[in-house]
Protein backbone atom coordinates (compact mmCIF):
# COMPACT_ATOMS: atom_id res chain seq x y z
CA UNK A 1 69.91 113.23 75.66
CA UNK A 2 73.67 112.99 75.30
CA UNK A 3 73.93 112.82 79.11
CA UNK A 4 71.77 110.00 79.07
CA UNK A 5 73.48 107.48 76.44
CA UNK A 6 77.32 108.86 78.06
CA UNK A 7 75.36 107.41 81.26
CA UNK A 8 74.14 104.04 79.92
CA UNK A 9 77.87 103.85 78.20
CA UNK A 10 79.28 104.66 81.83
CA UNK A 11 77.01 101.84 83.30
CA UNK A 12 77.86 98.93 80.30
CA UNK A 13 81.80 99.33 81.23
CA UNK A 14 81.15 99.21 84.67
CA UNK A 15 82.31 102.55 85.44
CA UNK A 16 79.33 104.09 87.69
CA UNK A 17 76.32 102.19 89.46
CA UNK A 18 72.88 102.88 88.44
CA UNK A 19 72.41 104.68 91.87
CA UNK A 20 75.64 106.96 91.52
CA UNK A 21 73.96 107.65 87.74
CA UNK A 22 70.61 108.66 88.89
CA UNK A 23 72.20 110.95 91.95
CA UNK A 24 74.35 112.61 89.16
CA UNK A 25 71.43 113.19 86.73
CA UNK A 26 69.16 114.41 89.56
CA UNK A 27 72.12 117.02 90.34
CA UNK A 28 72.09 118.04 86.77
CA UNK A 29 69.36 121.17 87.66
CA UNK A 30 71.18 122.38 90.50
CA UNK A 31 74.44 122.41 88.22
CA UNK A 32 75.67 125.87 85.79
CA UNK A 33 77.50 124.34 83.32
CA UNK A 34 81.16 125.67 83.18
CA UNK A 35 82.61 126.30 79.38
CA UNK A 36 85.75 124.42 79.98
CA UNK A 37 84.05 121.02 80.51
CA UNK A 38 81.88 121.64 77.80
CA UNK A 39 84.43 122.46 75.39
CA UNK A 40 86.67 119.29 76.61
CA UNK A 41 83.08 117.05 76.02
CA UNK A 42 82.53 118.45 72.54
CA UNK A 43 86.00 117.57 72.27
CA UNK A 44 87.47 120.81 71.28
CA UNK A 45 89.60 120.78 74.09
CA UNK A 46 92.02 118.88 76.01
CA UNK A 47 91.82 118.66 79.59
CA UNK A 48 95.30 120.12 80.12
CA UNK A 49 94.10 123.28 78.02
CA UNK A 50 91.41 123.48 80.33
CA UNK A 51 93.32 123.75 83.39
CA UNK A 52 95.81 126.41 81.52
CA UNK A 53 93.11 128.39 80.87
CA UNK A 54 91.52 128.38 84.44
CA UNK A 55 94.75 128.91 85.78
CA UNK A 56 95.54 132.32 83.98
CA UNK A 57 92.06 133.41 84.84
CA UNK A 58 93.22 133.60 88.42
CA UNK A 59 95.69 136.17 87.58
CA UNK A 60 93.83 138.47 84.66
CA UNK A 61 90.22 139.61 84.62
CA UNK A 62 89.28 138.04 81.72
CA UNK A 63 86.33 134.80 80.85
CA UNK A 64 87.22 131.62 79.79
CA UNK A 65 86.05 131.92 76.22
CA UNK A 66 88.19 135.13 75.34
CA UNK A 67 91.72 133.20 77.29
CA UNK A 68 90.77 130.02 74.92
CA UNK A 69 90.61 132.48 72.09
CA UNK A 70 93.40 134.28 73.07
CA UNK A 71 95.81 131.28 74.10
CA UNK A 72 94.41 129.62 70.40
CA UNK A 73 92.96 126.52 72.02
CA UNK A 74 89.30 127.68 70.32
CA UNK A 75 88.57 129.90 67.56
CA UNK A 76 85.69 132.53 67.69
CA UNK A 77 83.14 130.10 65.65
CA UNK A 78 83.74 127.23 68.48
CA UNK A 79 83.26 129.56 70.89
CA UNK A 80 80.01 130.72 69.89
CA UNK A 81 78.92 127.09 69.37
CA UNK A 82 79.72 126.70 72.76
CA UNK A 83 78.48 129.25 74.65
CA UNK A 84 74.98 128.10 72.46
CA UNK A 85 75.34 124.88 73.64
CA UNK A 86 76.12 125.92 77.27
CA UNK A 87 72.29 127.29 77.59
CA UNK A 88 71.04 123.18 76.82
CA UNK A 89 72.80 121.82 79.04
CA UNK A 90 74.32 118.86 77.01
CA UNK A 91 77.37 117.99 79.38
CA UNK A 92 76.20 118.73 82.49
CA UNK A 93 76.86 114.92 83.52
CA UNK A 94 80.20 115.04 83.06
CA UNK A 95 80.57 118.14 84.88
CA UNK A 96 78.24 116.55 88.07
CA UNK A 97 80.74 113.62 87.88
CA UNK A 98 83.99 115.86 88.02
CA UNK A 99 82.21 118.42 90.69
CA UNK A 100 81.83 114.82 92.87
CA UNK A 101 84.94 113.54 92.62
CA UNK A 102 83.99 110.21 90.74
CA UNK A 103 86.70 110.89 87.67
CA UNK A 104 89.29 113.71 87.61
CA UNK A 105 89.11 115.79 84.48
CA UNK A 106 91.76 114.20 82.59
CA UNK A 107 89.92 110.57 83.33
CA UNK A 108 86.63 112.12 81.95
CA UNK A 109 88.73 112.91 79.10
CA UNK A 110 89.76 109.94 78.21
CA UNK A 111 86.22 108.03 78.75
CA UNK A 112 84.35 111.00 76.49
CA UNK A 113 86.91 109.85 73.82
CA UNK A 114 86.95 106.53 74.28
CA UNK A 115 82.76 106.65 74.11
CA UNK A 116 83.54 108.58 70.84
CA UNK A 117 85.49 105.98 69.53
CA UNK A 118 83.68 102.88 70.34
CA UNK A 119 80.91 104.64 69.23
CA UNK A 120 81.98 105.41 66.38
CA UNK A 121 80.22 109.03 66.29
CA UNK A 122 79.66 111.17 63.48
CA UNK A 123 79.12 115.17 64.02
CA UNK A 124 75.87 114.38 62.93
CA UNK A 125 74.84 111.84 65.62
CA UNK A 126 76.51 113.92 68.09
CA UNK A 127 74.40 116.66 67.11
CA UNK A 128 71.37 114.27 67.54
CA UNK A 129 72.47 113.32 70.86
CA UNK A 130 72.87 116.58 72.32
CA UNK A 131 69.48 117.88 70.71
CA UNK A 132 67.61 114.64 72.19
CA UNK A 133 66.79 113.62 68.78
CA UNK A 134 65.42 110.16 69.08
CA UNK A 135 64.59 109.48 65.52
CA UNK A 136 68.09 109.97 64.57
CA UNK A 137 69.75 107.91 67.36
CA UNK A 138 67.51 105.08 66.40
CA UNK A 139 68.15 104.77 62.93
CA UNK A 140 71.45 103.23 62.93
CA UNK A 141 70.09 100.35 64.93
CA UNK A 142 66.72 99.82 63.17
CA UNK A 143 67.89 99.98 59.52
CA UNK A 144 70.78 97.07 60.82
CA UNK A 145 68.23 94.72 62.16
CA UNK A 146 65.98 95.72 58.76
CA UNK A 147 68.63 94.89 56.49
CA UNK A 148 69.75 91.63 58.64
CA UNK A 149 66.16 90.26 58.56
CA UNK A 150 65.58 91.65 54.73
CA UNK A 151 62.98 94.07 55.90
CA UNK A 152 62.67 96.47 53.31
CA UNK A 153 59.86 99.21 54.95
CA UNK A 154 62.88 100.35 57.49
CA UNK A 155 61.61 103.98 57.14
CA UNK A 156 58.41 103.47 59.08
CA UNK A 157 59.91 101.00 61.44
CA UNK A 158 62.57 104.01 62.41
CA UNK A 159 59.50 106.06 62.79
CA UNK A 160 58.13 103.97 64.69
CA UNK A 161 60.81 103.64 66.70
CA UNK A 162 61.04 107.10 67.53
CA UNK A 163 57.77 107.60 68.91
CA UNK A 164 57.90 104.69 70.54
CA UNK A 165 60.87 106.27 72.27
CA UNK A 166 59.22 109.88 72.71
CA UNK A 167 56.02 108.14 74.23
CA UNK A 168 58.16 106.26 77.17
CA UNK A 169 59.99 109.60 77.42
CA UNK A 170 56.53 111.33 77.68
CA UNK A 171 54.31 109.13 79.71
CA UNK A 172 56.98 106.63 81.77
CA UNK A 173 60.27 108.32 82.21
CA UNK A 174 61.60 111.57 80.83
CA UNK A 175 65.56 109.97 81.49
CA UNK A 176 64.59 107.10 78.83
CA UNK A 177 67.98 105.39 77.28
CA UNK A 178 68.35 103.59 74.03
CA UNK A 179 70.15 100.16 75.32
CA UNK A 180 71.30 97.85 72.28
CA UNK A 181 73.24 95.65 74.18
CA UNK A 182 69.71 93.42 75.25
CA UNK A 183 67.84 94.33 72.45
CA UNK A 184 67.14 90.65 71.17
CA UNK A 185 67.33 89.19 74.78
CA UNK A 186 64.38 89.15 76.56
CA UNK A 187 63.99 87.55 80.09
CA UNK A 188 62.19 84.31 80.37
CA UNK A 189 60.12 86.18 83.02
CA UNK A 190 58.45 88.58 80.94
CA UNK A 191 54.79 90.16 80.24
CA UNK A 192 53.99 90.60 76.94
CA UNK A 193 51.52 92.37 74.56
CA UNK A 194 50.91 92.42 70.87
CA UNK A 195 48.79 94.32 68.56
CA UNK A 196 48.19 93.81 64.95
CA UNK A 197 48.71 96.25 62.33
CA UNK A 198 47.24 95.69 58.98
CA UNK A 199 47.04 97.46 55.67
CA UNK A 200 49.74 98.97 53.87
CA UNK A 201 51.74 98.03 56.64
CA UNK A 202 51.23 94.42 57.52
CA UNK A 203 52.71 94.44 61.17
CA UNK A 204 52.58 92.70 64.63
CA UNK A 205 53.65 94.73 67.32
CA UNK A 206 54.93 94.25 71.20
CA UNK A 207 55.94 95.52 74.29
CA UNK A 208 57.49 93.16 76.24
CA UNK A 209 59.00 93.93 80.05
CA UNK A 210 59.62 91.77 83.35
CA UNK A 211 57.40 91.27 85.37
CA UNK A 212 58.67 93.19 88.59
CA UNK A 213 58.75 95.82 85.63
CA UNK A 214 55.07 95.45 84.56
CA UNK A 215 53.14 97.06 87.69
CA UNK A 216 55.56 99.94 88.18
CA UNK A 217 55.07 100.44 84.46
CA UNK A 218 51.16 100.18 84.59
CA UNK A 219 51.55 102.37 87.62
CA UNK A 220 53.52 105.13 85.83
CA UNK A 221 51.15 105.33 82.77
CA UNK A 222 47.87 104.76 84.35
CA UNK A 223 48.56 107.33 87.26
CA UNK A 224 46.85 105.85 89.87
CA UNK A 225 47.72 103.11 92.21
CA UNK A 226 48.17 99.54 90.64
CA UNK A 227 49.00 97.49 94.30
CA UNK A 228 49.64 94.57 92.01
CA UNK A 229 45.98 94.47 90.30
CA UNK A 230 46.37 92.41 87.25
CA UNK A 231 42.92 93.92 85.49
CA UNK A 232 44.46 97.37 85.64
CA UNK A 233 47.97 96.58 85.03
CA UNK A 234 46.69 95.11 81.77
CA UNK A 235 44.43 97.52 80.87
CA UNK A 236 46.91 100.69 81.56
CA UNK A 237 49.96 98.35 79.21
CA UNK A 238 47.25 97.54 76.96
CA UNK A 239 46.39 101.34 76.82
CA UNK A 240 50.09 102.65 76.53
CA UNK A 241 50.57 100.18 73.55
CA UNK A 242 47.16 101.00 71.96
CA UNK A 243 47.57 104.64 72.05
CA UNK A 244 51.49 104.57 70.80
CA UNK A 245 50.32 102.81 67.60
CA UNK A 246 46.88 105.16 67.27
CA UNK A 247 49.54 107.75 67.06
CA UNK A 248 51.71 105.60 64.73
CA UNK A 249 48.34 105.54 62.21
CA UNK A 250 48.38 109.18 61.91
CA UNK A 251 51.97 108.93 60.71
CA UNK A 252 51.36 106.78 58.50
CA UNK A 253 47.88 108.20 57.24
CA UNK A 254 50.33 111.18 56.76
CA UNK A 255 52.74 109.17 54.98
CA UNK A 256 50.00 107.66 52.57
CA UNK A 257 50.14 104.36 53.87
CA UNK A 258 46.39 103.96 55.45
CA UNK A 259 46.39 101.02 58.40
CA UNK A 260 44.04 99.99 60.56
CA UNK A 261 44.46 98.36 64.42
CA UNK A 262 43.35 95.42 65.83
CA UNK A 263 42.70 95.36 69.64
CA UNK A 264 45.85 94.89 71.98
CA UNK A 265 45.62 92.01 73.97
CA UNK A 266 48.41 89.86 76.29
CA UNK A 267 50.52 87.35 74.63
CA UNK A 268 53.43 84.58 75.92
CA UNK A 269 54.64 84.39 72.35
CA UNK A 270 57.27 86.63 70.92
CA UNK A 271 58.56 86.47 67.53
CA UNK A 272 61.10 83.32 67.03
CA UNK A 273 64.42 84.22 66.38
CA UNK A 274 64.84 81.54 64.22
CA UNK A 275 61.65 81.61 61.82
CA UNK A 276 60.27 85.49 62.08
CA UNK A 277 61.37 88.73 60.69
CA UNK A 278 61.34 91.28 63.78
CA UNK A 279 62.94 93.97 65.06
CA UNK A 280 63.74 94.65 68.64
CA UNK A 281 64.51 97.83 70.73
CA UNK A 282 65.21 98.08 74.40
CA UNK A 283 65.09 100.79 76.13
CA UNK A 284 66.47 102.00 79.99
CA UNK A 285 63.47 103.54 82.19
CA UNK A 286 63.23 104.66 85.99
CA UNK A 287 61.24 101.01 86.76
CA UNK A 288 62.76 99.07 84.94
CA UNK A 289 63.75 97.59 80.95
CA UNK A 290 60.92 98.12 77.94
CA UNK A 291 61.47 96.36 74.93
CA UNK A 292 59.85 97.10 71.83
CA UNK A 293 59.28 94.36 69.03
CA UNK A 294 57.58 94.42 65.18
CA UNK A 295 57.41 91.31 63.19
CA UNK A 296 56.84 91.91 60.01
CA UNK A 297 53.73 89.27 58.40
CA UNK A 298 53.96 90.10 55.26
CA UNK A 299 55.22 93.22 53.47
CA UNK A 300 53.45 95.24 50.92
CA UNK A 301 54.78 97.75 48.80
């Protein structure tokens, strides 16, 4: 998962191309991740220790991990994390953009920190990001918009949230990024669908997408071939939408706040920036941007 956001930061600064990001990512399998650039994306080393350390590895028979030790540039507990983290995988992006060419390893230095910084990551996110934990990622941005719009039920909205992310991740795209730069902006040439929620929670929910989105989309869920077929493009959205917030009732069942659904249906209304109280997510998929929207009717305690 931390590839993934590094990758949508890399695309919002205009650093890498969404094609040169997708080659990289599909090269991610084929890759064994090397210690050094892990240890310089966890930020534990510099790039110039790196490059010590490889060098004296060309003239003893030692690994990487006991020269770091050795030189001082880890200590035995980061090395352990590491070579824990090294089985997941977590920085294998920056290594496929280093093995390429596309930065040197002092330039993917300085972007990791600079994403750090800008970022403004705890340890605890970062541990979220490299475990893929979507719940966590999301909160930051949900509880903002709650408290902005004087929500005050932000718990299940970041639940919701998060499966809404695992079910794109699941049925659409398992390379699904969390983009907050559009998440209030969607196109004038959209497709929309709502669903009510009503009970404890009081809700209206959407996905919203373009429309040279919507039939890859329909496509992706539904499995079979859509060939621009507006019945079954609705019906496999409609679906999607439907069984996301079946599975959001059994959270909240679990939670002890019974609700019940109302049938999805299309809509050319979204919530009014102006008048409603909503909450809006986009996320980054393989055809194209989802957004996710609640508007809260009326909340009950």
């Amino acid at each position: 998962m931390l590839n993934l956001y590094l990758g949508n930061y890399l695309l919002r600064k205009g650093l890498l191309t969404s094609e040169t990001l997708r080659e990289m990512m599909d090269m991610e399998k084929e890759i064994r991740l090397r210690l050094g650039v892990l240890a310089m994306h966890q930020g534990m080393m510099t790039s110039a220790q790196v490059t010590e350390v490889n060098e004296t590895q060309k003239k003893v028979d030692a690994r990487f991990g006991e020269i770091a030790v050795d030189k001082g540039f880890l200590t035995e507990e980061q090395l352990e994390t590491l070579l824990n983290e090294q089985v997941k995988g977590g920085a294998k992006l920056s290594q496929a953009l280093i093995d390429k060419g596309i930065f040197t390893s002092t330039e993917m230095e300085k972007i990791l920190e600079d994403y750090r910084q800008e970022n403004n990551l705890s340890d605890e996110e970062l541990e979220a990001l490299g475990k893929g934990d979507a719940e966590q990622l999301l909160k930051p941005y949900i509880k903002l918009q709650c408290d902005l719009a004087g929500v005050k039920c932000h718990e299940a909205l970041q639940a919701y949230g998060s499966l809404f992310m695992r079910n794109l991740v699941r049925f659409i795209d398992h390379k699904t990024i969390l983009d907050i730069e559009n998440h209030r902006t969607p196109s004038d040439d959209f497709r929309g669908f709502r669903q009510r929620i009503e009970g404890s929670l009081s809700l209206v929910t959407y996905i919203v997408m373009e429309n040279e989105t919507y039939y890859d989309f329909a496509e992706k869920h539904g499995k079979l071939p859509i060939e621009n077929d507006e019945e079954l493009a609705s019906a496999s959205v409609s679906e999607f939408l439907n069984l996301h917030n079946g599975l959001f009732s059994v959270w909240a069942s679990e939670a002890e706040l019974p609700i019940r659904l109302h049938p999805p249906g299309k809509t050319s209304q979204l919530p009014d920036p102006e008048k409603d109280s909503f909450i809006a997510v986009q996320f980054q998929t393989s055809v194209g941007n989802v957004m996710m929207m609640i508007s809260l009717e009326e909340e009950k305690k």
